[in-house]
N, C-alpha and C. Protein backbone atom coordinates (compact mmCIF):
# COMPACT_ATOMS: atom_id res chain seq x y z
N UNK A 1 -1.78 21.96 -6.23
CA UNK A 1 -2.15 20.94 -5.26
C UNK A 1 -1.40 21.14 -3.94
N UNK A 2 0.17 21.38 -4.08
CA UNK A 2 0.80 21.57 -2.88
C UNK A 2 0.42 22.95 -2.06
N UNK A 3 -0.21 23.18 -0.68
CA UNK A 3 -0.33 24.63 -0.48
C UNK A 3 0.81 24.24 0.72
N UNK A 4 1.25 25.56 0.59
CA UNK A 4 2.24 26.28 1.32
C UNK A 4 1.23 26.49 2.85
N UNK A 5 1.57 26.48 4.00
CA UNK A 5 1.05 26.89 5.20
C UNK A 5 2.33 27.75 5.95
N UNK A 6 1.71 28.98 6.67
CA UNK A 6 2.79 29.55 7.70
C UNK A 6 2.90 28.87 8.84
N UNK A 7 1.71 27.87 9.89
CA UNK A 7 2.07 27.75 10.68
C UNK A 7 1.58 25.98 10.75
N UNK A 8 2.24 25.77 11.74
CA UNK A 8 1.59 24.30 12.20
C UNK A 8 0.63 23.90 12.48
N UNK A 9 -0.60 25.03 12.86
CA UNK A 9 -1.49 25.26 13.27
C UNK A 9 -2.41 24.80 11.66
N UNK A 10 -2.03 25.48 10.66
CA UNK A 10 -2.94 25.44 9.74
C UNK A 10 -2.51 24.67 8.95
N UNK A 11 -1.73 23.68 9.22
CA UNK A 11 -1.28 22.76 8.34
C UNK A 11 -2.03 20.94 9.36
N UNK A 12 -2.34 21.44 10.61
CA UNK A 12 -3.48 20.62 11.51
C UNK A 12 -4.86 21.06 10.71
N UNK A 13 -4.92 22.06 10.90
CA UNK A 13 -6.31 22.67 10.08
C UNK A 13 -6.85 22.06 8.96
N UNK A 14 -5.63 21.89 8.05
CA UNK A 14 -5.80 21.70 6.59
C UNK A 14 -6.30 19.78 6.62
N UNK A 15 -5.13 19.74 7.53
CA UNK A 15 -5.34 18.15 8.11
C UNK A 15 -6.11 17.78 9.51
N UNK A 16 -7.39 17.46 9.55
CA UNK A 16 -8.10 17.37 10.50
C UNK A 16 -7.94 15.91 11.42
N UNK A 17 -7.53 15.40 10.29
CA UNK A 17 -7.71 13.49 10.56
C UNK A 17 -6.77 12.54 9.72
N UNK A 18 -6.17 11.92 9.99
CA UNK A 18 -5.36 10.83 9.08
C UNK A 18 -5.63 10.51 7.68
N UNK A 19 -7.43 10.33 7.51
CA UNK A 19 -7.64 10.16 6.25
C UNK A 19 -7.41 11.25 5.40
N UNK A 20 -7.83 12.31 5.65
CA UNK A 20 -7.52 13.56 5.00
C UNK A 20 -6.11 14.07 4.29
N UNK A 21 -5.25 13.21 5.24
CA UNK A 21 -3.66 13.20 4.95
C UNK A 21 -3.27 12.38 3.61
N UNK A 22 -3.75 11.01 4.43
CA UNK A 22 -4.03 10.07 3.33
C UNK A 22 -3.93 10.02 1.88
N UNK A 23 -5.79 11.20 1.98
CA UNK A 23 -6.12 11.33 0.73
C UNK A 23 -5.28 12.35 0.11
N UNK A 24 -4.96 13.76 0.50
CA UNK A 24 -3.66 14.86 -0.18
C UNK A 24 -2.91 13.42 -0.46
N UNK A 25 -1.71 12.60 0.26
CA UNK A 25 -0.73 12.16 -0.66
C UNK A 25 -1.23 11.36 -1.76
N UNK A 26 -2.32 10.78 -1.98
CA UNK A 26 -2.93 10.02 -2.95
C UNK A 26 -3.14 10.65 -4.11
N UNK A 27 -3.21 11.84 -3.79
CA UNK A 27 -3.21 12.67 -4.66
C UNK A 27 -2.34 13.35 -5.42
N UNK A 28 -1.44 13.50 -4.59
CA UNK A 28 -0.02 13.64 -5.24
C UNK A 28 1.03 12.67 -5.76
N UNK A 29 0.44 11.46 -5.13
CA UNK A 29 1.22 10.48 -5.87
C UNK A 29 0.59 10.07 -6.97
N UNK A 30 -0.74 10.02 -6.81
CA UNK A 30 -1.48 9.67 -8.36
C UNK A 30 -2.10 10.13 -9.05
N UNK A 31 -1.41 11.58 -9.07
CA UNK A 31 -1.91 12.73 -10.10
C UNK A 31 -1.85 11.99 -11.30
N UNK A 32 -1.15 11.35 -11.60
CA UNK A 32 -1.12 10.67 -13.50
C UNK A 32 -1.73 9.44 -13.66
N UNK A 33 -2.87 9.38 -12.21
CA UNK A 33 -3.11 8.29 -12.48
C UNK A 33 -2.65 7.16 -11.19
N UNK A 34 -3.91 6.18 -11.30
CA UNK A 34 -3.33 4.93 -10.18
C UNK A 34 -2.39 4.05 -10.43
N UNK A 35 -1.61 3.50 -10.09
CA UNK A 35 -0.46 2.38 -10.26
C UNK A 35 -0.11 1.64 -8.81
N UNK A 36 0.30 0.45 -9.40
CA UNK A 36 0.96 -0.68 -8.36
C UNK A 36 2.33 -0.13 -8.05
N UNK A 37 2.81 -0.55 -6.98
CA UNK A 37 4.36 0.19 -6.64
C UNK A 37 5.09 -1.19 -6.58
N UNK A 38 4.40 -2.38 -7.01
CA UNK A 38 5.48 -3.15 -7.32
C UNK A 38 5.45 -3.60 -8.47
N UNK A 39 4.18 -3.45 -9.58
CA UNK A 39 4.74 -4.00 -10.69
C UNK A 39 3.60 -2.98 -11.87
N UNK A 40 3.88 -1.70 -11.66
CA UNK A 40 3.43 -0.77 -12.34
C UNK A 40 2.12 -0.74 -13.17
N UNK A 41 1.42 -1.64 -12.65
CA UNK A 41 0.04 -1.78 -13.78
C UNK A 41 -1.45 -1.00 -13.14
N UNK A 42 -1.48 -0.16 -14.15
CA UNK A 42 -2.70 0.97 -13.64
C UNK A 42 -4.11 -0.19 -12.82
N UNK A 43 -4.32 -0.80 -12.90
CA UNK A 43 -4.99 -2.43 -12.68
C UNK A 43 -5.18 -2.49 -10.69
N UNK A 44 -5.81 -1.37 -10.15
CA UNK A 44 -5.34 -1.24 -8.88
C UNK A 44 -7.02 -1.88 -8.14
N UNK A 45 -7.32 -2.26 -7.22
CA UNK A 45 -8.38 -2.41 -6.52
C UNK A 45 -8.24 -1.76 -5.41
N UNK A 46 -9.40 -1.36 -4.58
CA UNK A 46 -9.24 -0.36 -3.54
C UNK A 46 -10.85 -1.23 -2.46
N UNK A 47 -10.02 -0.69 -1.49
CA UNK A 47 -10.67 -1.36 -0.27
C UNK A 47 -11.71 -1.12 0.38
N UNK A 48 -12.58 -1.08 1.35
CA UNK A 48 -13.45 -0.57 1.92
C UNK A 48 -12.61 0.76 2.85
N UNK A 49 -11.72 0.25 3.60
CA UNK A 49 -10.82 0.81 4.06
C UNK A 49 -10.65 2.27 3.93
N UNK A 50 -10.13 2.40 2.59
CA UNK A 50 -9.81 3.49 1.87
C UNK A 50 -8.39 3.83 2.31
N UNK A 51 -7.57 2.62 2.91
CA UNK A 51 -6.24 2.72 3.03
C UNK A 51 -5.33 1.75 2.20
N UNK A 52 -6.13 0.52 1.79
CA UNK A 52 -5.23 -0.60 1.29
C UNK A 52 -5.71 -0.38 0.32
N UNK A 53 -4.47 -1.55 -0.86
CA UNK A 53 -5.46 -1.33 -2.46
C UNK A 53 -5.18 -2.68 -2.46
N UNK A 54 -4.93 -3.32 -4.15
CA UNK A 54 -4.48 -4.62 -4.51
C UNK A 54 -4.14 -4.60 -5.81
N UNK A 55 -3.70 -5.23 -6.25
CA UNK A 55 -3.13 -4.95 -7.99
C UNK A 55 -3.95 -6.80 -8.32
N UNK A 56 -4.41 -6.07 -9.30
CA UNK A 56 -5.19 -7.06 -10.54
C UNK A 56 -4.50 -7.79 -11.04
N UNK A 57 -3.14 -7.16 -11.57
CA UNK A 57 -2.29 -8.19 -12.23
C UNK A 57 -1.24 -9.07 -11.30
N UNK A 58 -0.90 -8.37 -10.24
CA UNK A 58 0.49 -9.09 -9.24
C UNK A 58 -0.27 -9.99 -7.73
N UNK A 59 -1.42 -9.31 -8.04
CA UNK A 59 -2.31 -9.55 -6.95
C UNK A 59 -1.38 -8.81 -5.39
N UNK A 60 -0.47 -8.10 -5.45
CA UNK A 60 0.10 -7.74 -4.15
C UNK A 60 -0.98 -6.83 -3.30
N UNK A 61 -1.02 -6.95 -2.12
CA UNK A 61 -1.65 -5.93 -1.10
C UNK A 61 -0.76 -4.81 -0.68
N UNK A 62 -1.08 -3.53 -1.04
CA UNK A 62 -0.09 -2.55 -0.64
C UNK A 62 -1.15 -1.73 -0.36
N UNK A 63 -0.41 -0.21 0.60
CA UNK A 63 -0.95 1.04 0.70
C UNK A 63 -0.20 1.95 -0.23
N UNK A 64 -0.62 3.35 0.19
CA UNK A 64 -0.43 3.99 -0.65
C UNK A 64 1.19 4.47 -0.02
N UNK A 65 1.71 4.41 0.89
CA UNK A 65 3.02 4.44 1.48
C UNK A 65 4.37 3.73 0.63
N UNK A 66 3.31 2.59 0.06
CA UNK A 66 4.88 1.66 -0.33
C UNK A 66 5.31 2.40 -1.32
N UNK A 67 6.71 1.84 -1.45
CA UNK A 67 7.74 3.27 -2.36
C UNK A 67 8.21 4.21 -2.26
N UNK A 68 7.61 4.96 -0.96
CA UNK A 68 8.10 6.36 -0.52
C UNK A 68 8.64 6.43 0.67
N UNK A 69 9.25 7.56 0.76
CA UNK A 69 9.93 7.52 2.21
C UNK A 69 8.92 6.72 3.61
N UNK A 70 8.11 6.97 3.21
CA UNK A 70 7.14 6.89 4.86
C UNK A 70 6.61 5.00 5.04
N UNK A 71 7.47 4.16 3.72
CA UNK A 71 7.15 2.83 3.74
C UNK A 71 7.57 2.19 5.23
N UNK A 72 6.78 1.10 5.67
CA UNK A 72 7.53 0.06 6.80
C UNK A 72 7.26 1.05 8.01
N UNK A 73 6.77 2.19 7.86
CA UNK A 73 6.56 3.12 9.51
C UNK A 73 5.00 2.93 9.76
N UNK A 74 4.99 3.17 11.35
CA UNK A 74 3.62 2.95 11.44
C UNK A 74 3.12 4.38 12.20
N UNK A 75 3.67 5.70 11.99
CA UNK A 75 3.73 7.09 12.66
C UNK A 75 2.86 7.42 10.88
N UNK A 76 1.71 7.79 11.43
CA UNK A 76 0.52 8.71 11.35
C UNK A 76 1.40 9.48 9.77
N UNK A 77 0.68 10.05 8.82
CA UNK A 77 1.26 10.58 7.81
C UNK A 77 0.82 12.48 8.54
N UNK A 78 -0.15 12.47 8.83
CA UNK A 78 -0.35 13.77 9.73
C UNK A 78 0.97 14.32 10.63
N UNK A 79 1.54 13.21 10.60
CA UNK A 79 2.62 13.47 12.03
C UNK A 79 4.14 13.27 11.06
N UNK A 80 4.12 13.00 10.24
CA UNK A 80 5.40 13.10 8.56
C UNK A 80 5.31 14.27 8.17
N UNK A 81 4.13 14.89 8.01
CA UNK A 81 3.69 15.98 7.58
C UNK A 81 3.99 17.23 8.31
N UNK A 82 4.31 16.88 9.51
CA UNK A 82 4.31 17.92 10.20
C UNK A 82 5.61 18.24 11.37
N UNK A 83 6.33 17.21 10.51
CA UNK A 83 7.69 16.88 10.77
C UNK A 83 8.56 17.58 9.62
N UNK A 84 7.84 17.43 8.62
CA UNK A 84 8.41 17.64 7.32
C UNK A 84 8.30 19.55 7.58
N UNK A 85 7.43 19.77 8.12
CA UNK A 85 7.11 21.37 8.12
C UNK A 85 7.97 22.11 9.28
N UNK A 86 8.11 20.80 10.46
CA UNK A 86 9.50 22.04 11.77
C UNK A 86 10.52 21.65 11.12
N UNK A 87 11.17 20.95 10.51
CA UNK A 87 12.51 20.67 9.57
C UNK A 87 12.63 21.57 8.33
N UNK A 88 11.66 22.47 7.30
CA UNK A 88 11.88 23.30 6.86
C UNK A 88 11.46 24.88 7.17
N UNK A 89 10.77 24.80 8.14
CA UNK A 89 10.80 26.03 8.99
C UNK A 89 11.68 26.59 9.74
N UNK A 90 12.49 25.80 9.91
CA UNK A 90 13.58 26.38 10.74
C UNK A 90 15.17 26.41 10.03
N UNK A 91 15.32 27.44 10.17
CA UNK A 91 16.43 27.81 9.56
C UNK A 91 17.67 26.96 9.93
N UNK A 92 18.03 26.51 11.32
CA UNK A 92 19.02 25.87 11.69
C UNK A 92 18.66 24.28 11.99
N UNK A 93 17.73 24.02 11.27
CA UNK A 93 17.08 22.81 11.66
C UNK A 93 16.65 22.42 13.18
N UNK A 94 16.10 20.80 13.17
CA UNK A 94 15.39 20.86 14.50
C UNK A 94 16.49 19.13 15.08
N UNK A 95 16.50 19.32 16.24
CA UNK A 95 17.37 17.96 17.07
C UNK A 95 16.09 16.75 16.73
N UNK A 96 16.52 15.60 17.06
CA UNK A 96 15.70 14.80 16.92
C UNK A 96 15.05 14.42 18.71
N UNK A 97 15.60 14.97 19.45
CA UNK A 97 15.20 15.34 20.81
C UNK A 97 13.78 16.18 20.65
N UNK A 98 14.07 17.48 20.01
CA UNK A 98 13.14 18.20 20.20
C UNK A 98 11.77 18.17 19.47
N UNK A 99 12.33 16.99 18.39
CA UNK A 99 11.28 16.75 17.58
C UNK A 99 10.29 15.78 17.88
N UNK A 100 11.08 15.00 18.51
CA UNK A 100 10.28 13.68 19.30
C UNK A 100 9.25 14.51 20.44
N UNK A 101 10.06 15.61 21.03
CA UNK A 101 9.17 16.09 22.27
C UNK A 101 7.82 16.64 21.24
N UNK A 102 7.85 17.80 20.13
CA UNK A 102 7.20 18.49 19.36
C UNK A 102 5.60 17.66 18.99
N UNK A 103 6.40 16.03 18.36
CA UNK A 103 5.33 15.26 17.58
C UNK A 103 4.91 14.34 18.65
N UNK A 104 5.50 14.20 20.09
CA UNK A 104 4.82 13.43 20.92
C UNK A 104 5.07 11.91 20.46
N UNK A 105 6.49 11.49 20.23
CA UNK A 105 7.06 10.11 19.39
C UNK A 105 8.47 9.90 20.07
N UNK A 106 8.56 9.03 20.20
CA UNK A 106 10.24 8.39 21.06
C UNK A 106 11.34 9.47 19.86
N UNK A 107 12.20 9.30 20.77
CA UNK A 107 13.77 10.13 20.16
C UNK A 107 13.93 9.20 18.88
N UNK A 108 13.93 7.94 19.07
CA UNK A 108 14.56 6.97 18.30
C UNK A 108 13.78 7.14 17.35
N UNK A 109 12.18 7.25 17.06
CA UNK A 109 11.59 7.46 15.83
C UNK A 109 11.71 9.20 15.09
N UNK A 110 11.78 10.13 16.38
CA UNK A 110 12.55 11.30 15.70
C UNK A 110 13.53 11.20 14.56
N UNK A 111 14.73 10.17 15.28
CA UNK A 111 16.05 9.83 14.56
C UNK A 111 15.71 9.29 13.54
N UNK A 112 14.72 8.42 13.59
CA UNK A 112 14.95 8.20 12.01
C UNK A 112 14.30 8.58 10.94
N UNK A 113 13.41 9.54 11.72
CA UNK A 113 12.36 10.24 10.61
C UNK A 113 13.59 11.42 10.36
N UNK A 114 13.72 11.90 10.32
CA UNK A 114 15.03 13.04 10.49
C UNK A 114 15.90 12.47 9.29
N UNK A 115 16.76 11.28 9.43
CA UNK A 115 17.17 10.73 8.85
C UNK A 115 16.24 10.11 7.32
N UNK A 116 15.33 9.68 7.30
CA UNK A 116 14.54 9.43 6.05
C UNK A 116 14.17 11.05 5.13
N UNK A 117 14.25 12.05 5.56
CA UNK A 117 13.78 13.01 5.04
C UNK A 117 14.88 13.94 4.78
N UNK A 118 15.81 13.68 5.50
CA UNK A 118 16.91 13.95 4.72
C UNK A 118 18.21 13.31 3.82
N UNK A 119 17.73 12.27 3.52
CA UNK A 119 17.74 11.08 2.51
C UNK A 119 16.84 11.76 1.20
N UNK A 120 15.88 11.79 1.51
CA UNK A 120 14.79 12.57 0.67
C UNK A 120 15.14 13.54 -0.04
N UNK A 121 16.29 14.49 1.34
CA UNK A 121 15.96 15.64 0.21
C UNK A 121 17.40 15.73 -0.83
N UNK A 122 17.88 14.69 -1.08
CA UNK A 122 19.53 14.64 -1.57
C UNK A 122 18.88 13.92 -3.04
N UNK A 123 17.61 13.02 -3.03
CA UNK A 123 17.24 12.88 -4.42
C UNK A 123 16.77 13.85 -5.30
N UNK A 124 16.76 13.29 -6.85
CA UNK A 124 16.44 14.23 -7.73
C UNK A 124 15.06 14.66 -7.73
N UNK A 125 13.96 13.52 -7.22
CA UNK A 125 13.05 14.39 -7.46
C UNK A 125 12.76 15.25 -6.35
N UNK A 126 13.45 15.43 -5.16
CA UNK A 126 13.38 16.25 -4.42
C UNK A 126 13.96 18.03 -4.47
N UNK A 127 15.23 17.62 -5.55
CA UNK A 127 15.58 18.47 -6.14
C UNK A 127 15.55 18.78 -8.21
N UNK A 128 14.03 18.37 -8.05
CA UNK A 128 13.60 19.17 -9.47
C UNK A 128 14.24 20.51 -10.02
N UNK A 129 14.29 20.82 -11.77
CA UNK A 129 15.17 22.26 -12.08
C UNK A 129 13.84 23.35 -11.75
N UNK A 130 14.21 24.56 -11.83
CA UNK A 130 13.61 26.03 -11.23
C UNK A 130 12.98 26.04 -12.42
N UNK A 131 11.95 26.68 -11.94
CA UNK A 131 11.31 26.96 -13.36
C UNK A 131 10.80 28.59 -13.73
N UNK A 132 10.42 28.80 -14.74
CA UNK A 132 10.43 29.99 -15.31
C UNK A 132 11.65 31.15 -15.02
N UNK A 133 11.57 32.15 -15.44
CA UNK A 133 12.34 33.21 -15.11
C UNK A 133 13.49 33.02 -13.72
N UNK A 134 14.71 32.87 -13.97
CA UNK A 134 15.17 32.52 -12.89
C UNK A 134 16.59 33.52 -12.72
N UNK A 135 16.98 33.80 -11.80
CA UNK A 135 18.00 35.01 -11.77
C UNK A 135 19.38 34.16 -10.72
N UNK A 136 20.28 34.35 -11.57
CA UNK A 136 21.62 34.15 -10.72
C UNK A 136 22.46 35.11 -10.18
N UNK A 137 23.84 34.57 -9.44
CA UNK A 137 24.50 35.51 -8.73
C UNK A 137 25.52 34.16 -8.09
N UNK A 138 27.08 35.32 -8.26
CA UNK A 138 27.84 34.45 -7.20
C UNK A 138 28.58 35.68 -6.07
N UNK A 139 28.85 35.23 -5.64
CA UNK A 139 30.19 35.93 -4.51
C UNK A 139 30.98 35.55 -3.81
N UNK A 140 31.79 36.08 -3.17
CA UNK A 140 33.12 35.48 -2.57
C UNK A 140 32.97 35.68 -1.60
N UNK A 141 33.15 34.92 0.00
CA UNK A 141 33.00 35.32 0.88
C UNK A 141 34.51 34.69 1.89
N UNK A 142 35.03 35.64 2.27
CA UNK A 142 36.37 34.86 3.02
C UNK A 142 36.51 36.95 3.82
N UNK A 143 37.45 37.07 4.43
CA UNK A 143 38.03 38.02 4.86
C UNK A 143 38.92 38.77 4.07
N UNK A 144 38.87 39.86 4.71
CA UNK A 144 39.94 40.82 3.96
C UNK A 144 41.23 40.72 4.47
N UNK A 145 42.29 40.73 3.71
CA UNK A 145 43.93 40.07 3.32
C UNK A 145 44.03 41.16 5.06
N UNK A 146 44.27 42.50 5.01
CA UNK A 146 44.57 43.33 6.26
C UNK A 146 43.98 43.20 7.14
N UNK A 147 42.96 41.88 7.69
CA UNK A 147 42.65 41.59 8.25
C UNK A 147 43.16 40.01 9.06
N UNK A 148 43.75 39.72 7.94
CA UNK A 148 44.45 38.04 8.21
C UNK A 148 45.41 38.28 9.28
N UNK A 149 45.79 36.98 9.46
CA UNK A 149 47.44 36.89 10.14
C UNK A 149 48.29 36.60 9.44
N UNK A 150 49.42 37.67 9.92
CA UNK A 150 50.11 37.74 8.35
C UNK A 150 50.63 35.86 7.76
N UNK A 151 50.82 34.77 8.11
CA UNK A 151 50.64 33.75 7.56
C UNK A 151 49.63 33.95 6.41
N UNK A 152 48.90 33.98 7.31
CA UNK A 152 47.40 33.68 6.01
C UNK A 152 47.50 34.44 5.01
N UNK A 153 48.16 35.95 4.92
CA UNK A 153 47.54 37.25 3.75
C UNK A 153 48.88 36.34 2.66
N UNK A 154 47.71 37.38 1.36
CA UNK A 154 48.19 36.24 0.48
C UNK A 154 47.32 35.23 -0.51
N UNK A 155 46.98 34.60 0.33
CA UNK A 155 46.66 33.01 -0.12
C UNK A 155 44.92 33.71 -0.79
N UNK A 156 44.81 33.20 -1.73
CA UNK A 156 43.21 33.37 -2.51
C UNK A 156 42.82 32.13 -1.71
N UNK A 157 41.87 32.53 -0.41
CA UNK A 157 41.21 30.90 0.11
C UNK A 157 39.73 31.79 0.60
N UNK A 158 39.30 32.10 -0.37
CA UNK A 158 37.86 33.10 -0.41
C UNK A 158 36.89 31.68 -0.98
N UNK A 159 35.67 31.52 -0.46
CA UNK A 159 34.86 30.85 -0.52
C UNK A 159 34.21 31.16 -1.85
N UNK A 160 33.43 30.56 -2.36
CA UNK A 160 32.46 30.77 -3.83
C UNK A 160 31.24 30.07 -3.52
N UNK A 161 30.75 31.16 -3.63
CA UNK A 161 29.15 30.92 -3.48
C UNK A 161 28.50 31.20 -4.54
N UNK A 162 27.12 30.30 -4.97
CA UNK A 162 26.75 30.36 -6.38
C UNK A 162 25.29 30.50 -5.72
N UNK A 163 24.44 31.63 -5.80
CA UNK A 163 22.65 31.19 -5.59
C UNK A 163 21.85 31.73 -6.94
N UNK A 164 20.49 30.55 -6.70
CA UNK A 164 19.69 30.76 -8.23
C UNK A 164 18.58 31.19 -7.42
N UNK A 165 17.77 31.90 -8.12
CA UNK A 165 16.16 32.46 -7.49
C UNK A 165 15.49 32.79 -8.62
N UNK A 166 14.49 31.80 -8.38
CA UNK A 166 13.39 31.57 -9.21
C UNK A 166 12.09 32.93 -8.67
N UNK A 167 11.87 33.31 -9.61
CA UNK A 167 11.12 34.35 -9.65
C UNK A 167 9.93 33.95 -9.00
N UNK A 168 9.56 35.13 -7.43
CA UNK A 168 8.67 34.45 -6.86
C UNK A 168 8.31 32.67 -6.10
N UNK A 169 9.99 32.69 -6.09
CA UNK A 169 9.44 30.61 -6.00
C UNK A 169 11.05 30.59 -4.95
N UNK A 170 11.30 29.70 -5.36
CA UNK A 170 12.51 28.67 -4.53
C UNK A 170 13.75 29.41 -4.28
N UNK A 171 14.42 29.55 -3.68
CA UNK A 171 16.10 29.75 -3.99
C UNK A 171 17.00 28.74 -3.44
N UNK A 172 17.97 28.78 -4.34
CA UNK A 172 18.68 27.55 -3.83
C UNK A 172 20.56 28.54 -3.98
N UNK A 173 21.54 27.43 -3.19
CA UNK A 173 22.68 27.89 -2.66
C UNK A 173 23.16 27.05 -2.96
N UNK A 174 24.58 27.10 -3.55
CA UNK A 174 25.49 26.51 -2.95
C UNK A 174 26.87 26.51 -2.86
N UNK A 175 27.71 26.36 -2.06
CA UNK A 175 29.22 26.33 -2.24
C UNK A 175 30.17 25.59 -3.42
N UNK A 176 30.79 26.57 -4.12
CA UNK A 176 31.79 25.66 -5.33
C UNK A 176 33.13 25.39 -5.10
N UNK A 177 33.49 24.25 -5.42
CA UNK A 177 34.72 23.92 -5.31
C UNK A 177 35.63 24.36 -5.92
N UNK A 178 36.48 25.23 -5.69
CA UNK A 178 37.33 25.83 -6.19
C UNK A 178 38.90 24.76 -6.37
């Protein structure tokens, strides 16, 4: 369901219009099925709209937003989407200056989209385990002792680095505390 895109261009492509956006997260949120996000009962009604629903049993009015990062905002899911894509495209990440200029949105909603998505990515289901075939590796990375000042030579203060790579898929990093 999730496709990968190289550029921004085809990730507009893929997404022509809001509803289209819409409908992908609807889809990913209710791959197992429809549910209420406030009181879990498959029991959902759906609108003319095709944006609001209603729950049968709580009677609440919700979209398909509530519960997830993108709740209480009123910035386009086309424009989350494509926020979400210059924030992992770029290796050194993106300012919330440049992002606001990028998506055509105040600094201040940059800031806090920036901030919600990297909130996001510190949860578990953001960080699901690797799957299939997966290959490790660590190393040390600090300088060489004849290279220090002599203060420093000596001291074991070499960094530890641990990365996993999933065959064909994800890699992940990270620094251990020694």
């Amino acid at each position: 369901m999730l496709k990968k895109f190289n550029s921004l261009y085809e990730l507009f492509e893929a997404f022509p219009d809001e509803q289209s956006a819409i409908d992908h997260f609807r889809a990913i949120r209710w791959k197992n099925g429809e549910f209420c996000p406030y009181c879990k009962s498959p029991r959902v009604m759906h609108f003319k709209d095709k944006r609001t629903h209603k729950c049968s049993d709580c009677r609440q009015r919700f979209s398909i937003r509530v519960g997830t990062i993108f709740e209480g905002t009123k910035l386009p899911l086309r424009k989350w989407f494509a926020a979400i894509w210059l924030i992992t495209s770029h290796k050194k990440g993106v300012a919330s200056t440049t992002l606001a200029k990028d998506l055509k949105i105040t600094q201040k909603s940059a800031w806090f989209v920036l901030h919600r998505l990297r909130h996001a990515a510190r949860t578990n289901s953001f960080n699901a385990p690797l799957k299939g075939e997966v290959e490790a590796d660590e190393s040390f990375f600090g300088g060489k002792d004849k290279n220090k000042h002599a203060s420093k030579r000596g001291k074991d203060d070499k960094a530890v680095v641990i990365g996993m790579l999933e065959r064909g898929g994800e890699l992940r990093t990270t620094k251990l505390d020694t």
